[in-house]
Protein backbone atom coordinates (compact mmCIF):
# COMPACT_ATOMS: atom_id res chain seq x y z
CA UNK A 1 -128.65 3.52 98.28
CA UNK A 2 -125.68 2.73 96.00
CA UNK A 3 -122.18 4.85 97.43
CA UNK A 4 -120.91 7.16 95.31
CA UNK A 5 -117.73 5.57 93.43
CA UNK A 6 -114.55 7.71 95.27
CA UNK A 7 -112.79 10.64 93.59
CA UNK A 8 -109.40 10.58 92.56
CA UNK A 9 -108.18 13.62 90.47
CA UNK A 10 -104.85 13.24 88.93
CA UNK A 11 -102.87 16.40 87.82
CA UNK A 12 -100.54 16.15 85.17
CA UNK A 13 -97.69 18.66 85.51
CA UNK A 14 -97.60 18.48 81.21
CA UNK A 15 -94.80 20.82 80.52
CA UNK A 16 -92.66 18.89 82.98
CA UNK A 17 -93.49 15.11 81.68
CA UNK A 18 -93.01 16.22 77.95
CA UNK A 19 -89.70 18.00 78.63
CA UNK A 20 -88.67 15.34 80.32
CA UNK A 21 -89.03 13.00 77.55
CA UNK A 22 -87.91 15.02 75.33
CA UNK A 23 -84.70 16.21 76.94
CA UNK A 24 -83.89 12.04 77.11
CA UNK A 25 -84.72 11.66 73.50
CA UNK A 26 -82.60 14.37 72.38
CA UNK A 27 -79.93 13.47 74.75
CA UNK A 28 -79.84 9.45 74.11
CA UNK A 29 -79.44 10.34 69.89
CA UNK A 30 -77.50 13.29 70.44
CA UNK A 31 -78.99 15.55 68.46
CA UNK A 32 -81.13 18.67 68.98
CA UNK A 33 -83.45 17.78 66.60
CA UNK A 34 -87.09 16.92 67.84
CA UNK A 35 -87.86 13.23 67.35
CA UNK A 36 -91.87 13.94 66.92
CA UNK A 37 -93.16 10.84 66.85
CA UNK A 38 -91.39 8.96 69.61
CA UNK A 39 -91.79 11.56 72.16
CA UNK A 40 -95.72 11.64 71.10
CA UNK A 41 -95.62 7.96 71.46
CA UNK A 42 -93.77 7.49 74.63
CA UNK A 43 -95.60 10.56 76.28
CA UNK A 44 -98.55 8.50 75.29
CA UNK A 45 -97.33 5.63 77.14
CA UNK A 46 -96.22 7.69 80.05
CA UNK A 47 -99.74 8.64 80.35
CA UNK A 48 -101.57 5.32 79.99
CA UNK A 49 -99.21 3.65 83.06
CA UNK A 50 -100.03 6.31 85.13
CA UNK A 51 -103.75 5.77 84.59
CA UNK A 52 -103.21 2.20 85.11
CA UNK A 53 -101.10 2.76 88.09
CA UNK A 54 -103.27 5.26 89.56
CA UNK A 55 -106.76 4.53 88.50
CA UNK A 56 -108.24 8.02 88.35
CA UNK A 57 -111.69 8.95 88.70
CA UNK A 58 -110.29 12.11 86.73
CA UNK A 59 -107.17 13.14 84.92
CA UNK A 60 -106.42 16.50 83.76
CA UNK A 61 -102.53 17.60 81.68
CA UNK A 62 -102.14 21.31 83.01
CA UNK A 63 -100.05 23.46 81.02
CA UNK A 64 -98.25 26.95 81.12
CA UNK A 65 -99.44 30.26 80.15
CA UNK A 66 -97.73 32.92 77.58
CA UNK A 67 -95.16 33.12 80.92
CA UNK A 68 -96.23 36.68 80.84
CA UNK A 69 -98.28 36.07 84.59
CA UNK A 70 -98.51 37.97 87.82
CA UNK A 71 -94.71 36.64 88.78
CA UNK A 72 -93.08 37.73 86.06
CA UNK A 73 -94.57 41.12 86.72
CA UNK A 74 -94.20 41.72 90.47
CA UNK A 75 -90.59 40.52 89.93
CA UNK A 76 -89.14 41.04 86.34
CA UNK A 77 -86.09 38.83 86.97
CA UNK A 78 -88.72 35.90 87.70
CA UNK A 79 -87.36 32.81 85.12
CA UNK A 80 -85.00 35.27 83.58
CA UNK A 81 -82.24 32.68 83.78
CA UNK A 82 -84.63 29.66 82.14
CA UNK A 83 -83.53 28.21 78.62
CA UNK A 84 -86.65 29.25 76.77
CA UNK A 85 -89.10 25.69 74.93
CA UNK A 86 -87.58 24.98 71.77
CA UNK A 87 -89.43 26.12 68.86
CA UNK A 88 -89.83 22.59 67.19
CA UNK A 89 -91.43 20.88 70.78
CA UNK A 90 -93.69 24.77 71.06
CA UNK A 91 -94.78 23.56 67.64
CA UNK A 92 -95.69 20.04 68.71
CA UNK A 93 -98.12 20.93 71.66
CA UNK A 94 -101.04 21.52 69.64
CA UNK A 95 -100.62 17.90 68.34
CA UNK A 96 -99.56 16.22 71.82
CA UNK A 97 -102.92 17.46 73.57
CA UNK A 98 -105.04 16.08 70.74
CA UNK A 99 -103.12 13.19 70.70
CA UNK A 100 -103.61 12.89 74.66
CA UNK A 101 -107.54 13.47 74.14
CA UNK A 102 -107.73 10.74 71.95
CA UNK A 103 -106.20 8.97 74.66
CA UNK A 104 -108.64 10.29 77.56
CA UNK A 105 -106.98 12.85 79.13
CA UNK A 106 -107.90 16.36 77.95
CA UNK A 107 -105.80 19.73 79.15
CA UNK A 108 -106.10 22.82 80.52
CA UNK A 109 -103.72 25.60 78.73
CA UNK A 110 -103.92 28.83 80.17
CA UNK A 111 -103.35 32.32 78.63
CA UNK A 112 -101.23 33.65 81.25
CA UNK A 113 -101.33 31.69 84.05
CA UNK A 114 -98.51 29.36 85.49
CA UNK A 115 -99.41 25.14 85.94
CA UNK A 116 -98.16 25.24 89.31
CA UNK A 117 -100.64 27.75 90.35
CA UNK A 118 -103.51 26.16 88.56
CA UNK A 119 -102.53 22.66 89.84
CA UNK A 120 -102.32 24.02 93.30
CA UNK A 121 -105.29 25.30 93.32
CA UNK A 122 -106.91 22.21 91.72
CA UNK A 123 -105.40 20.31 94.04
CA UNK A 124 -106.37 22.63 96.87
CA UNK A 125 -110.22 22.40 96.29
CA UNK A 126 -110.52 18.48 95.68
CA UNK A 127 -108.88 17.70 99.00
CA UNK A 128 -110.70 20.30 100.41
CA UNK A 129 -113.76 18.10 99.72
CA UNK A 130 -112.49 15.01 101.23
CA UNK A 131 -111.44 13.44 97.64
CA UNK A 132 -108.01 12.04 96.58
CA UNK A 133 -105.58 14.63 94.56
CA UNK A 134 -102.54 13.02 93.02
CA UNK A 135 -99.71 15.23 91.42
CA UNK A 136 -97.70 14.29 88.57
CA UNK A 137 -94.59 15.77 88.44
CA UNK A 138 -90.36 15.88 89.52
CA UNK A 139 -90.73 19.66 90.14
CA UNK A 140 -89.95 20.30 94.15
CA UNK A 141 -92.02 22.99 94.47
CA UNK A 142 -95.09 21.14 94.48
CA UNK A 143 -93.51 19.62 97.93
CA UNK A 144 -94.97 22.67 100.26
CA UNK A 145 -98.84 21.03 99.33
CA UNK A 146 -98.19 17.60 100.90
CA UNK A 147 -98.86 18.97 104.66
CA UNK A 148 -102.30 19.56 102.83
CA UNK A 149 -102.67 15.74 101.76
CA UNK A 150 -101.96 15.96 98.28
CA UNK A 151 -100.15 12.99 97.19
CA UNK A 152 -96.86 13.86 94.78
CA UNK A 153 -96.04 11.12 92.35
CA UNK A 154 -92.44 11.12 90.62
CA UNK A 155 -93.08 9.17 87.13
CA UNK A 156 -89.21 8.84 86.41
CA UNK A 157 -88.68 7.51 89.69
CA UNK A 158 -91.34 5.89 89.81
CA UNK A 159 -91.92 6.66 93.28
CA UNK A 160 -94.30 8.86 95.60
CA UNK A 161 -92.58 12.03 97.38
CA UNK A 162 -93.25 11.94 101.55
CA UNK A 163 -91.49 13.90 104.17
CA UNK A 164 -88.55 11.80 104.13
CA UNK A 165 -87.46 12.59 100.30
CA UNK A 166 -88.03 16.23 101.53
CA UNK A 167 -86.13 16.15 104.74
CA UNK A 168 -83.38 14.26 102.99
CA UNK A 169 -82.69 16.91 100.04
CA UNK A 170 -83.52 20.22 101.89
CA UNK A 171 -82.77 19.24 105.77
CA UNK A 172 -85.96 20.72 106.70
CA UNK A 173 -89.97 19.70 107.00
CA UNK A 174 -92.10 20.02 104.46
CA UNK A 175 -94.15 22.87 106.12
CA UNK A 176 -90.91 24.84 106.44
CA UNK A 177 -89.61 24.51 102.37
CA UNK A 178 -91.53 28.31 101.89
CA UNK A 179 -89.69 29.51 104.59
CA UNK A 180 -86.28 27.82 103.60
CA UNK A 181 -86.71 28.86 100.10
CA UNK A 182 -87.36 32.42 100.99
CA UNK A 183 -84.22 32.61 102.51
CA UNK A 184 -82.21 30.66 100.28
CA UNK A 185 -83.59 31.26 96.96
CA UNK A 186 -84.44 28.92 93.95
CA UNK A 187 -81.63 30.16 91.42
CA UNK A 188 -83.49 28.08 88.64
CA UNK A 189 -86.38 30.08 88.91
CA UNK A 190 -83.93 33.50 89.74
CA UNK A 191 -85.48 33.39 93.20
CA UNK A 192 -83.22 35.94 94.75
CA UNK A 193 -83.56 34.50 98.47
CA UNK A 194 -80.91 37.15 101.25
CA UNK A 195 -77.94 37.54 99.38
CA UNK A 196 -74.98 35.75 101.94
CA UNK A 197 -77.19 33.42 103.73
CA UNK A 198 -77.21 29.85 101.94
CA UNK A 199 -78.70 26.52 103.52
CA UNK A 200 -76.28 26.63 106.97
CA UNK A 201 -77.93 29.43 107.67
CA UNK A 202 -81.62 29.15 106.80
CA UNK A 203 -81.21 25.52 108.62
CA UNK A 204 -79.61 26.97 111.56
CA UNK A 205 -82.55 29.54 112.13
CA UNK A 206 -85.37 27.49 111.39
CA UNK A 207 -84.33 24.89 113.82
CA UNK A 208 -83.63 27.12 116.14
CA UNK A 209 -87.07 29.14 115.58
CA UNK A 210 -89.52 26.96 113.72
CA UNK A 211 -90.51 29.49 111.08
CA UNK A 212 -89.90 33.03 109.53
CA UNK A 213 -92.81 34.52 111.55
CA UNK A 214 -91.06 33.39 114.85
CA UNK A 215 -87.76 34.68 113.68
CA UNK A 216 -88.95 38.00 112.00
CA UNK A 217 -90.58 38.92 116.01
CA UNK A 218 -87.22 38.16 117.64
CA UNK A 219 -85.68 40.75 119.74
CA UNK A 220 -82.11 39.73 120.02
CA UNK A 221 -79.39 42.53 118.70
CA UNK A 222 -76.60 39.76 119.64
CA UNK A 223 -78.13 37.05 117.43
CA UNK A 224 -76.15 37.83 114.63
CA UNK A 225 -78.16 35.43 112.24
CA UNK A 226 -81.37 37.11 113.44
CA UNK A 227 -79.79 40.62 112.93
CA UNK A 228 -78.89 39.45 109.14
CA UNK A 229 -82.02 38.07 108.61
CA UNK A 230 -84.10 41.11 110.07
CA UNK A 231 -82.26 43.70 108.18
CA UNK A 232 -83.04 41.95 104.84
CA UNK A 233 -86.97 41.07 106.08
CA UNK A 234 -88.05 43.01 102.48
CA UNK A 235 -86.04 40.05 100.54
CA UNK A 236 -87.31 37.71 101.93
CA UNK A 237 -90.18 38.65 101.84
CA UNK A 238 -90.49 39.27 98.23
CA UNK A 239 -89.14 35.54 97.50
CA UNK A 240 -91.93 33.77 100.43
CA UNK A 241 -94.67 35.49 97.85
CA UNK A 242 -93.06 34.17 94.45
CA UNK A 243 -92.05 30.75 95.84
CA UNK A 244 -95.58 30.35 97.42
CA UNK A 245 -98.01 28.35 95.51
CA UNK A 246 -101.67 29.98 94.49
CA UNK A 247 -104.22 28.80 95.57
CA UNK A 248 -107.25 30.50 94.87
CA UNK A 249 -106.63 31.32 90.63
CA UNK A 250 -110.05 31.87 89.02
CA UNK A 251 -110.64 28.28 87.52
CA UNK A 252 -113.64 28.53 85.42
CA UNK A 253 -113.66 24.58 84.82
CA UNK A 254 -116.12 22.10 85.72
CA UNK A 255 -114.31 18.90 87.27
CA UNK A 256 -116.83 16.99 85.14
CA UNK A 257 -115.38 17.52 81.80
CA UNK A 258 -112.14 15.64 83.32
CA UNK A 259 -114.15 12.69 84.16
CA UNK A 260 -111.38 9.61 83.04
CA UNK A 261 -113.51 7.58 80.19
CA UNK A 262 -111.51 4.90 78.28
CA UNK A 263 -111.10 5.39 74.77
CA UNK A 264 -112.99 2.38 72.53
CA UNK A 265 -111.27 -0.27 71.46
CA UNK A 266 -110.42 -0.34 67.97
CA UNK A 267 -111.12 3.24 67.86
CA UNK A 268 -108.81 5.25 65.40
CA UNK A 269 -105.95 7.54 67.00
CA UNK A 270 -105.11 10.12 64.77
């Protein structure tokens, strides 16, 4: 009996990779006008070295919802600080993921929905069945999945994200960035965090304690960290739900339409 050929899904954070390229392009001419074609071209590119590099089974570009999701509405200030898409790259998406299906990778845009979210919980179900799941993106807060064995690729780097790359820009274990996060806050995303307790002191108590959990049952009136962090348990724990990934969003997708077939050769783009 012939073995089934291995699974590896790769998730394209989309938003983030065009940005990206486009923030260069617009930086390197110094203009603010869109340069369409290049950053269709190189995103292109971007795409067809990480399918070489990577060799997926399947390949899927995820992108964001209306920004109107469940975050935004448990916690109004969510993103409130975030320099909104600029109209003339908003314009362009309808083009880039036709372009990109022509080019064998088709896309999943959401009506409400985050990518991070989604990917998670991509991610979440194809390691779940014992298959590969690579992530495509710079943004750190993919960085709480690797404990599950999701690999995290960094295309501008040019470099895969392990515990070391974690440890060495937050001081702290992958498993604990929810917990370090939920103290500190994420001020690009407006993540509030406990207002006077920065990175000394969300390192000092989770290497003291381990976790939140631990620290939150601590009965220690003298502990003055503890006593800080107790009275403002609410905060925190309003920022440990926004800065934890989803897991379990309604998908409605069948991993077979993201099967990776090579486009024909000599076959028209458009």
């Amino acid at each position: 009996m012939t073995p089934k050929p291995p699974i590896h899904v790769v998730i394209v954070d989309a938003l983030n990779l065009i940005r990206r390229i486009d923030g260069a392009l617009r930086g390197f001419s110094k203009t603010e006008t869109i340069d369409a074609k290049q950053l269709i071209t190189l995103s292109k590119q971007a795409l067809n070295k990480l399918i070489k590099g990577h060799r997926p089974s399947h390949i899927v570009a995820v992108f964001d919802g209306d920004g109107n999701n469940w975050r935004k509405e448990f916690y109004p200030d969510y993103k409130a600080n975030r320099k909104p898409m600029a109209d003339d790259l908003k314009a362009l998406l309808p083009e880039i993921v036709s372009q990109w299906q022509a080019e064998g990778v088709n896309s999943i845009i959401p009506a409400h929905d985050e990518a991070d979210d989604l990917i998670a919980t991509i991610a979440h179900k194809v390691v779940q069945h014992k298959n590969q799941c690579t992530i495509v993106s710079t943004d750190s807060g993919f960085w709480q999945l690797i404990t599950q064995g999701i690999n995290i690729w960094d295309h501008f780097s040019g470099q895969w994200v392990h515990h070391e790359q974690v440890y060495k820009k937050f001081s702290v274990r992958p498993q604990q960035l929810i917990d370090y996060w939920s103290i500190v806050g994420q001020s690009g995303n407006k993540i509030p965090g406990i207002s006077g307790m920065g990175p000394k002191a969300a390192l000092a108590i989770l290497a003291e304690f381990g976790d939140l959990k631990t620290a939150f049952s601590i009965d220690n009136p003298e502990h003055k960290l503890i006593t800080k962090l107790q009275k403002n348990k609410e905060q925190a724990q309003l920022s440990y739900r926004l800065v934890l990934l989803k897991q379990n969003i309604a998908l409605g997708i069948n991993l077979r339409n993201y099967a990776y077939i090579a486009p024909a050769k000599g076959m028209p783009l458009k």
